[in-house]
Protein backbone atom coordinates (compact mmCIF):
# COMPACT_ATOMS: atom_id res chain seq x y z
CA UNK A 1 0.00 0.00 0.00
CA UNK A 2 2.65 2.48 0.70
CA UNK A 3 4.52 1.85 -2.97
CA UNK A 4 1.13 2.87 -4.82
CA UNK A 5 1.17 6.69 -4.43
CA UNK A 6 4.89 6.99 -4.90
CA UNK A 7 5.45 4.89 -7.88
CA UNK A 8 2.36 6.94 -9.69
CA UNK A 9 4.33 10.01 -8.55
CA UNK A 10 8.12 8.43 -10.33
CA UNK A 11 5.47 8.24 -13.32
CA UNK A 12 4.58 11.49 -13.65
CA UNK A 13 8.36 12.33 -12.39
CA UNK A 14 9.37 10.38 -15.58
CA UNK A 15 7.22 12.70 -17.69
CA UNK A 16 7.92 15.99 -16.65
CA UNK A 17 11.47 14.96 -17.14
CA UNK A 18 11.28 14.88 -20.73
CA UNK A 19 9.91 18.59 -20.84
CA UNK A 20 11.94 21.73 -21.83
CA UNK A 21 11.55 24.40 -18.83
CA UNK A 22 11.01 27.55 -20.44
CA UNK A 23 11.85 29.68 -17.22
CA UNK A 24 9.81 33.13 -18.18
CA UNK A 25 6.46 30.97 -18.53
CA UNK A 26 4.19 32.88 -15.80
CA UNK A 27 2.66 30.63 -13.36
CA UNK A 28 -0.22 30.75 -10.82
CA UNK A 29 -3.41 28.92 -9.12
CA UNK A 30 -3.21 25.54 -7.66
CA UNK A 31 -1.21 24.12 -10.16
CA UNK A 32 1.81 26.11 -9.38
CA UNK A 33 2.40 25.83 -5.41
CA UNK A 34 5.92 25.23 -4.88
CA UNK A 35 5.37 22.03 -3.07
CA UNK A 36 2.58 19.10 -2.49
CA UNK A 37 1.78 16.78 0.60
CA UNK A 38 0.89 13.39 -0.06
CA UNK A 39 0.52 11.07 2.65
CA UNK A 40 2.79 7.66 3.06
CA UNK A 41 0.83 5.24 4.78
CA UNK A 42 -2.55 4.19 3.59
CA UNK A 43 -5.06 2.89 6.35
CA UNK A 44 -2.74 3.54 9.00
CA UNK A 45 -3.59 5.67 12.35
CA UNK A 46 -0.40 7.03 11.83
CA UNK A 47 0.32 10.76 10.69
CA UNK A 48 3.28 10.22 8.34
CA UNK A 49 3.61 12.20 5.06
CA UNK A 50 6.01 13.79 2.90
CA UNK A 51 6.78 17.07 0.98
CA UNK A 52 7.79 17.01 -2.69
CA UNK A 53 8.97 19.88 -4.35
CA UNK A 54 6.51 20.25 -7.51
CA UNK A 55 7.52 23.67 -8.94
CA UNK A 56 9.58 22.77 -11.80
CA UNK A 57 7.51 20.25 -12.47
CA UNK A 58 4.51 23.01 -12.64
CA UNK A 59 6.58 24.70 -14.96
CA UNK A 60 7.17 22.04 -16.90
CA UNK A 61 3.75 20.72 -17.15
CA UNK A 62 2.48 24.69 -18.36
CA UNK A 63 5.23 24.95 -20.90
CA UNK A 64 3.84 21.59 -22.40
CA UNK A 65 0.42 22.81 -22.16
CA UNK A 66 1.09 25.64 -24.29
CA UNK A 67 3.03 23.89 -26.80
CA UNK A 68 0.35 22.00 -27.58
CA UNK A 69 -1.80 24.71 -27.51
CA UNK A 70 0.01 26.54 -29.89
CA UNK A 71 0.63 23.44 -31.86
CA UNK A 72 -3.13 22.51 -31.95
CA UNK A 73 -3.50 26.25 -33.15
CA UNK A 74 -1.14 26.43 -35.48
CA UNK A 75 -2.17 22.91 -37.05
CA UNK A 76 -5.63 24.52 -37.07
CA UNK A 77 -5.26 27.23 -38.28
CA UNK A 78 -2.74 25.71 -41.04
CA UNK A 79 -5.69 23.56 -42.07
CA UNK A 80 -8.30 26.69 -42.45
CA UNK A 81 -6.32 28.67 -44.48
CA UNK A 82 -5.04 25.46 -46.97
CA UNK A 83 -8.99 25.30 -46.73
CA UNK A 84 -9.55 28.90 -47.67
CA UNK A 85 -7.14 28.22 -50.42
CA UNK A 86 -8.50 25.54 -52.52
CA UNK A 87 -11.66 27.02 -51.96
CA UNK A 88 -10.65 30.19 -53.37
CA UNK A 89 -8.86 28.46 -55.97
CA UNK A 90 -11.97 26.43 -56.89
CA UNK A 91 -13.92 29.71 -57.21
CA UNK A 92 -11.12 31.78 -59.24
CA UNK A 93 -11.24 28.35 -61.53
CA UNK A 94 -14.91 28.55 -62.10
CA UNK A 95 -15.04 32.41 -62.28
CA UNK A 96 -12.28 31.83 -65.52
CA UNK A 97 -13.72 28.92 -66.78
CA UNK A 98 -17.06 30.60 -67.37
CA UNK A 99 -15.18 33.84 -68.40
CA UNK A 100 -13.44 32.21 -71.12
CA UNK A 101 -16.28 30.01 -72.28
CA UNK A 102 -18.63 33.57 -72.27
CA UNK A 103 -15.33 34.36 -74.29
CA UNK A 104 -14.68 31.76 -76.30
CA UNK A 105 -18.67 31.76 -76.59
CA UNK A 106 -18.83 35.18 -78.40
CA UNK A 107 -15.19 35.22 -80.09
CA UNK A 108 -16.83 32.15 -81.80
CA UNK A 109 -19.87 33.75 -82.66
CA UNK A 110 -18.47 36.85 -84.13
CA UNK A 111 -15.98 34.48 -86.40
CA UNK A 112 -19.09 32.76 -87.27
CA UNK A 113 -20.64 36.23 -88.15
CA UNK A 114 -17.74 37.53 -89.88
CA UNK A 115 -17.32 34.03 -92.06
CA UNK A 116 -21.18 34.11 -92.79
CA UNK A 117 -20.65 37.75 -94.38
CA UNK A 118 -17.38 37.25 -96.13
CA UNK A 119 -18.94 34.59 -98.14
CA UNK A 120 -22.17 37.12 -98.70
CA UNK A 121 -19.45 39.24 -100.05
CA UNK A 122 -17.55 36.82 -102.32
CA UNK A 123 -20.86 35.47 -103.74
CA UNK A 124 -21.57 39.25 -104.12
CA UNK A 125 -17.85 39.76 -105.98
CA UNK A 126 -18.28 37.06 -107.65
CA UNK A 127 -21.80 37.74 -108.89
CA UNK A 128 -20.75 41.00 -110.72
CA UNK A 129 -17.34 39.71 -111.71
CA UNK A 130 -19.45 37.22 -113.75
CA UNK A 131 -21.66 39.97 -115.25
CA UNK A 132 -18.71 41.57 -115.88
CA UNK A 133 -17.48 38.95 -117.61
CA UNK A 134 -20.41 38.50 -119.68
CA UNK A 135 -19.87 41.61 -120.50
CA UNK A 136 -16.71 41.57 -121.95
CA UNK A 137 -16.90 37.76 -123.13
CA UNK A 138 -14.97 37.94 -126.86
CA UNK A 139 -17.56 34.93 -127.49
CA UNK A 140 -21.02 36.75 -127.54
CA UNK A 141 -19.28 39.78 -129.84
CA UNK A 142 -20.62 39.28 -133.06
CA UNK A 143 -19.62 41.12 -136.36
CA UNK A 144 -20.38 40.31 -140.27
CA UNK A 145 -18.76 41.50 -143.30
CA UNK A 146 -20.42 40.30 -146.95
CA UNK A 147 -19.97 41.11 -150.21
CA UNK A 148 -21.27 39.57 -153.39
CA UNK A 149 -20.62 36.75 -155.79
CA UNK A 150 -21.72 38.75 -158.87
CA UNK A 151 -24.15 41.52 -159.98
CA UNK A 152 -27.93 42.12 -159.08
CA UNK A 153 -30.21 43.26 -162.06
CA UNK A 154 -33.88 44.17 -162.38
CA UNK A 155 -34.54 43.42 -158.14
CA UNK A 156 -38.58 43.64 -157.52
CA UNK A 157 -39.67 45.77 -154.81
CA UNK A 158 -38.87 44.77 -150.80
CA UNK A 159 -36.66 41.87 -152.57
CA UNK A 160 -33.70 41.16 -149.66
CA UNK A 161 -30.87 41.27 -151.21
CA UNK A 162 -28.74 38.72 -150.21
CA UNK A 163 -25.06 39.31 -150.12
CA UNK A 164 -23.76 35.76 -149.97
CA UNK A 165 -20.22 36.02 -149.92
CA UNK A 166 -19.37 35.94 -146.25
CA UNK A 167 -15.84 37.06 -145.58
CA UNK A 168 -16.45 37.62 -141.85
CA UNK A 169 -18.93 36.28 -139.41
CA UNK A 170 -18.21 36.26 -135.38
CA UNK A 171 -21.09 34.47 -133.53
CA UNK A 172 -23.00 33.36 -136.74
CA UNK A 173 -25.10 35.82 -136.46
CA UNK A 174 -25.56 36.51 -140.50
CA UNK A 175 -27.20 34.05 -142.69
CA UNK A 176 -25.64 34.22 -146.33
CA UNK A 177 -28.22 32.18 -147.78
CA UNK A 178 -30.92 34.03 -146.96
CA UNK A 179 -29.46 37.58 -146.49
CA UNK A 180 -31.16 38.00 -143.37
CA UNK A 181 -29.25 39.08 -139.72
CA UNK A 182 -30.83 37.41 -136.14
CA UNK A 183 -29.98 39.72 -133.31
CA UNK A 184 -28.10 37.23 -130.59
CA UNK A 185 -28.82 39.39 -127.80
CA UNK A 186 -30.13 42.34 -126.28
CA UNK A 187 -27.94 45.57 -127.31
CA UNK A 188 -27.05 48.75 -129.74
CA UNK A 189 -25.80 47.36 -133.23
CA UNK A 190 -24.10 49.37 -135.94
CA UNK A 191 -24.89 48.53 -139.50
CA UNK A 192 -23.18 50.40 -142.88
CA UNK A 193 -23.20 49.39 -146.39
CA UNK A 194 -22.55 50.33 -150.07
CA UNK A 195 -23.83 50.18 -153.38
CA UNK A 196 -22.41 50.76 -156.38
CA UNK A 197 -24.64 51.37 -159.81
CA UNK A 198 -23.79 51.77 -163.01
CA UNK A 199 -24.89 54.77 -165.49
CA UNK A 200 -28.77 55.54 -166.13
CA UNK A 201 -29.44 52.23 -163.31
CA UNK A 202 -31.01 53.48 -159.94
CA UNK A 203 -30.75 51.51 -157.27
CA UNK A 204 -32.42 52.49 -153.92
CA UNK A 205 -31.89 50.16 -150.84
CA UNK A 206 -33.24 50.16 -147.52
CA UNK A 207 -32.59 48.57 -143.70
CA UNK A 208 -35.12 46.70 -142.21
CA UNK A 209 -34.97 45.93 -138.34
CA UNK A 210 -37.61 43.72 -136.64
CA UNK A 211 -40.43 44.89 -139.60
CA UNK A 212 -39.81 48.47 -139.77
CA UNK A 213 -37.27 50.44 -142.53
CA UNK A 214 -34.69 51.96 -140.71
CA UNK A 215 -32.77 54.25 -143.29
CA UNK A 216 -32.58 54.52 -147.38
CA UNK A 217 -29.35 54.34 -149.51
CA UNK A 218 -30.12 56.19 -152.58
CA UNK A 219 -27.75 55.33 -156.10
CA UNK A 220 -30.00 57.73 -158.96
CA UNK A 221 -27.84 57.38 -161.80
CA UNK A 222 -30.41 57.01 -164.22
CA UNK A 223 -30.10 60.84 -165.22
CA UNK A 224 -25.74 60.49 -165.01
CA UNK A 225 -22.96 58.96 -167.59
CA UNK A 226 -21.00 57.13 -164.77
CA UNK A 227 -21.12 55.00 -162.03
CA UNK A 228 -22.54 56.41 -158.82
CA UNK A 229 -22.32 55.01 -155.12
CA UNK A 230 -23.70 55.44 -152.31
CA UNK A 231 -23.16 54.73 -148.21
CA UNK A 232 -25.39 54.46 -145.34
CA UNK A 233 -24.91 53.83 -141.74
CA UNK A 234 -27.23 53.54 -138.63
CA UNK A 235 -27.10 52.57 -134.96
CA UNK A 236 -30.26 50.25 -134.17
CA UNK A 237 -31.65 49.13 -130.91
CA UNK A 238 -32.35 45.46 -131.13
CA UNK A 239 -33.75 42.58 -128.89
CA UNK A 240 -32.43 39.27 -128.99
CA UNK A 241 -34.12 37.02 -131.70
CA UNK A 242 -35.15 40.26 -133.36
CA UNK A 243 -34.10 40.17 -137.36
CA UNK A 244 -32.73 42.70 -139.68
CA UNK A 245 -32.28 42.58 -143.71
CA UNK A 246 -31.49 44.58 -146.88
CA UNK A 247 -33.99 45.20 -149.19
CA UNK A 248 -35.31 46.91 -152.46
CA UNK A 249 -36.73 49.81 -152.28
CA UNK A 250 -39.64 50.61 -153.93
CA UNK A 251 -38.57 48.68 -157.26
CA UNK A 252 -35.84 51.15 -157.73
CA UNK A 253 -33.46 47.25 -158.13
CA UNK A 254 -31.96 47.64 -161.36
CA UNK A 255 -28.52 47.50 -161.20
CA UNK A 256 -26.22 46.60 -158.07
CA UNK A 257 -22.54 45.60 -159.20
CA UNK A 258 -20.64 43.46 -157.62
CA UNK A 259 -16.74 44.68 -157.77
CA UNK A 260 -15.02 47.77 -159.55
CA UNK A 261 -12.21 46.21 -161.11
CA UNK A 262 -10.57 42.86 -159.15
CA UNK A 263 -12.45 43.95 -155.97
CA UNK A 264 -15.76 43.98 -154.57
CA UNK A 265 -17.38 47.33 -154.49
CA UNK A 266 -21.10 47.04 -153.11
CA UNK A 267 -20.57 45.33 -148.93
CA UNK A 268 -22.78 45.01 -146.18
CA UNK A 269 -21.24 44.97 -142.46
CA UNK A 270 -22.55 45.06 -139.24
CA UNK A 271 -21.73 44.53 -135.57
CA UNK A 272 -22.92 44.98 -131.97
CA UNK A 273 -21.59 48.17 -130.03
């Protein structure tokens, strides 16, 4: 009975031991009293105790206390602010993430935008560099140049006269057989030709567009000694499909030569402006 108390007491002894003393550590209350009775014999009538000296243990036990105090707080409060962190972390994640996809969002829209216009403009470009195109194509420019294969005599009235030798004829737009010129398309087309008579022979031509006479090319030599020529020219509005001839005029066809000397001397050309 007497070995119980004092071997709990070489325990705590032990314990204290292992402490650092930090001597500035205030102490006071019950827990730092310089010294502590604790009684030898258990159960005994007599009155025998002893005094142990428990100050540097007090100090001892206070400077662990706050160690792990401040340990506990430190830990904790290491822990709350690695919590803070992430958390904060998390949220300045999000926040970017949703800025850039609001970003990426609309930087992606106005591309889309901006593509879906640029082609509305090349389709546009292209569009008018087509009419343009058209426009100058060399293969819808059409021109004729005709002459004849030998003399007219004694042509009735409105007769066509046909002049069937074809020396030139872009886009096939002048029939030689017949003597008669199809518009190809829509447009302003210059026509000019000569006839050449010979003495005391009229012979009065005249241009027919779509049905109606256009202009007169007047050869009176029936009152003259010579030969006598004579020259039109005219601009006429045409349609596509539309036609356009040469004909007698009012039976004045008596005479048209064909060539003064080794060359042809009465032509008919024509082309679009």
């Amino acid at each position: 009975m007497f070995l119980g108390p004092c071997a709990g007491l070489l325990t705590l002894l032990n314990v204290v031991s292992t402490l650092q003393l930090d001597e500035n550590s205030p102490c006071s209350g019950l827990g730092c009293r310089k010294t502590v009775s604790m009684p030898l014999l258990d159960q005994m009538k007599g009155n025998l105790k002893a005094d142990f000296d428990v100050s540097e243990m007090n100090q001892l036990l206070k400077v662990y206390i706050d160690q792990e105090i401040r340990s506990g707080v430190e830990i904790g409060m290491k822990n709350s602010v690695d919590n803070m962190i992430n958390s904060r972390m998390q949220q300045v994640q999000q926040e970017a993430a949703s800025v850039i996809d609001k970003n990426m969002s609309r930087y992606i829209s106005d591309f889309e935008s901006k593509m879906t216009k640029l082609k509305q403009d090349n389709e546009k470009q292209l569009s008018e560099m087509k009419k343009l195109a058209d426009t100058f194509n060399p293969f819808e420019k059409v021109c004729v140049f005709a002459t004849l294969s030998s003399d007219k005599n004694d042509l009735p009235g409105d007769t066509v006269v046909i002049f069937d030798t074809v020396s030139l004829n872009e886009g096939d737009a002048y029939d030689g057989t017949t003597g008669t010129y199809t518009c190809p398309e829509d447009g302003l087309y210059y026509f000019s030709w000569t006839t050449v008579s010979n003495a005391g022979k009229d012979f009065t031509s005249v241009l027919v567009a779509n049905d109606r006479k256009i202009a007169v090319n007047v050869v009176d030599s029936d009152s003259v000694t010579d030969y006598m020529t004579g020259t039109s020219n005219v601009i006429v509005r045409m349609m596509k499909g539309q036609k356009a001839w040469l004909a007698v005029n009012h039976g004045d066809g008596k005479h048209l030569d064909q060539q003064w000397g080794d060359s042809p001397c009465s032509m008919f050309s024509g082309f679009k402006l």
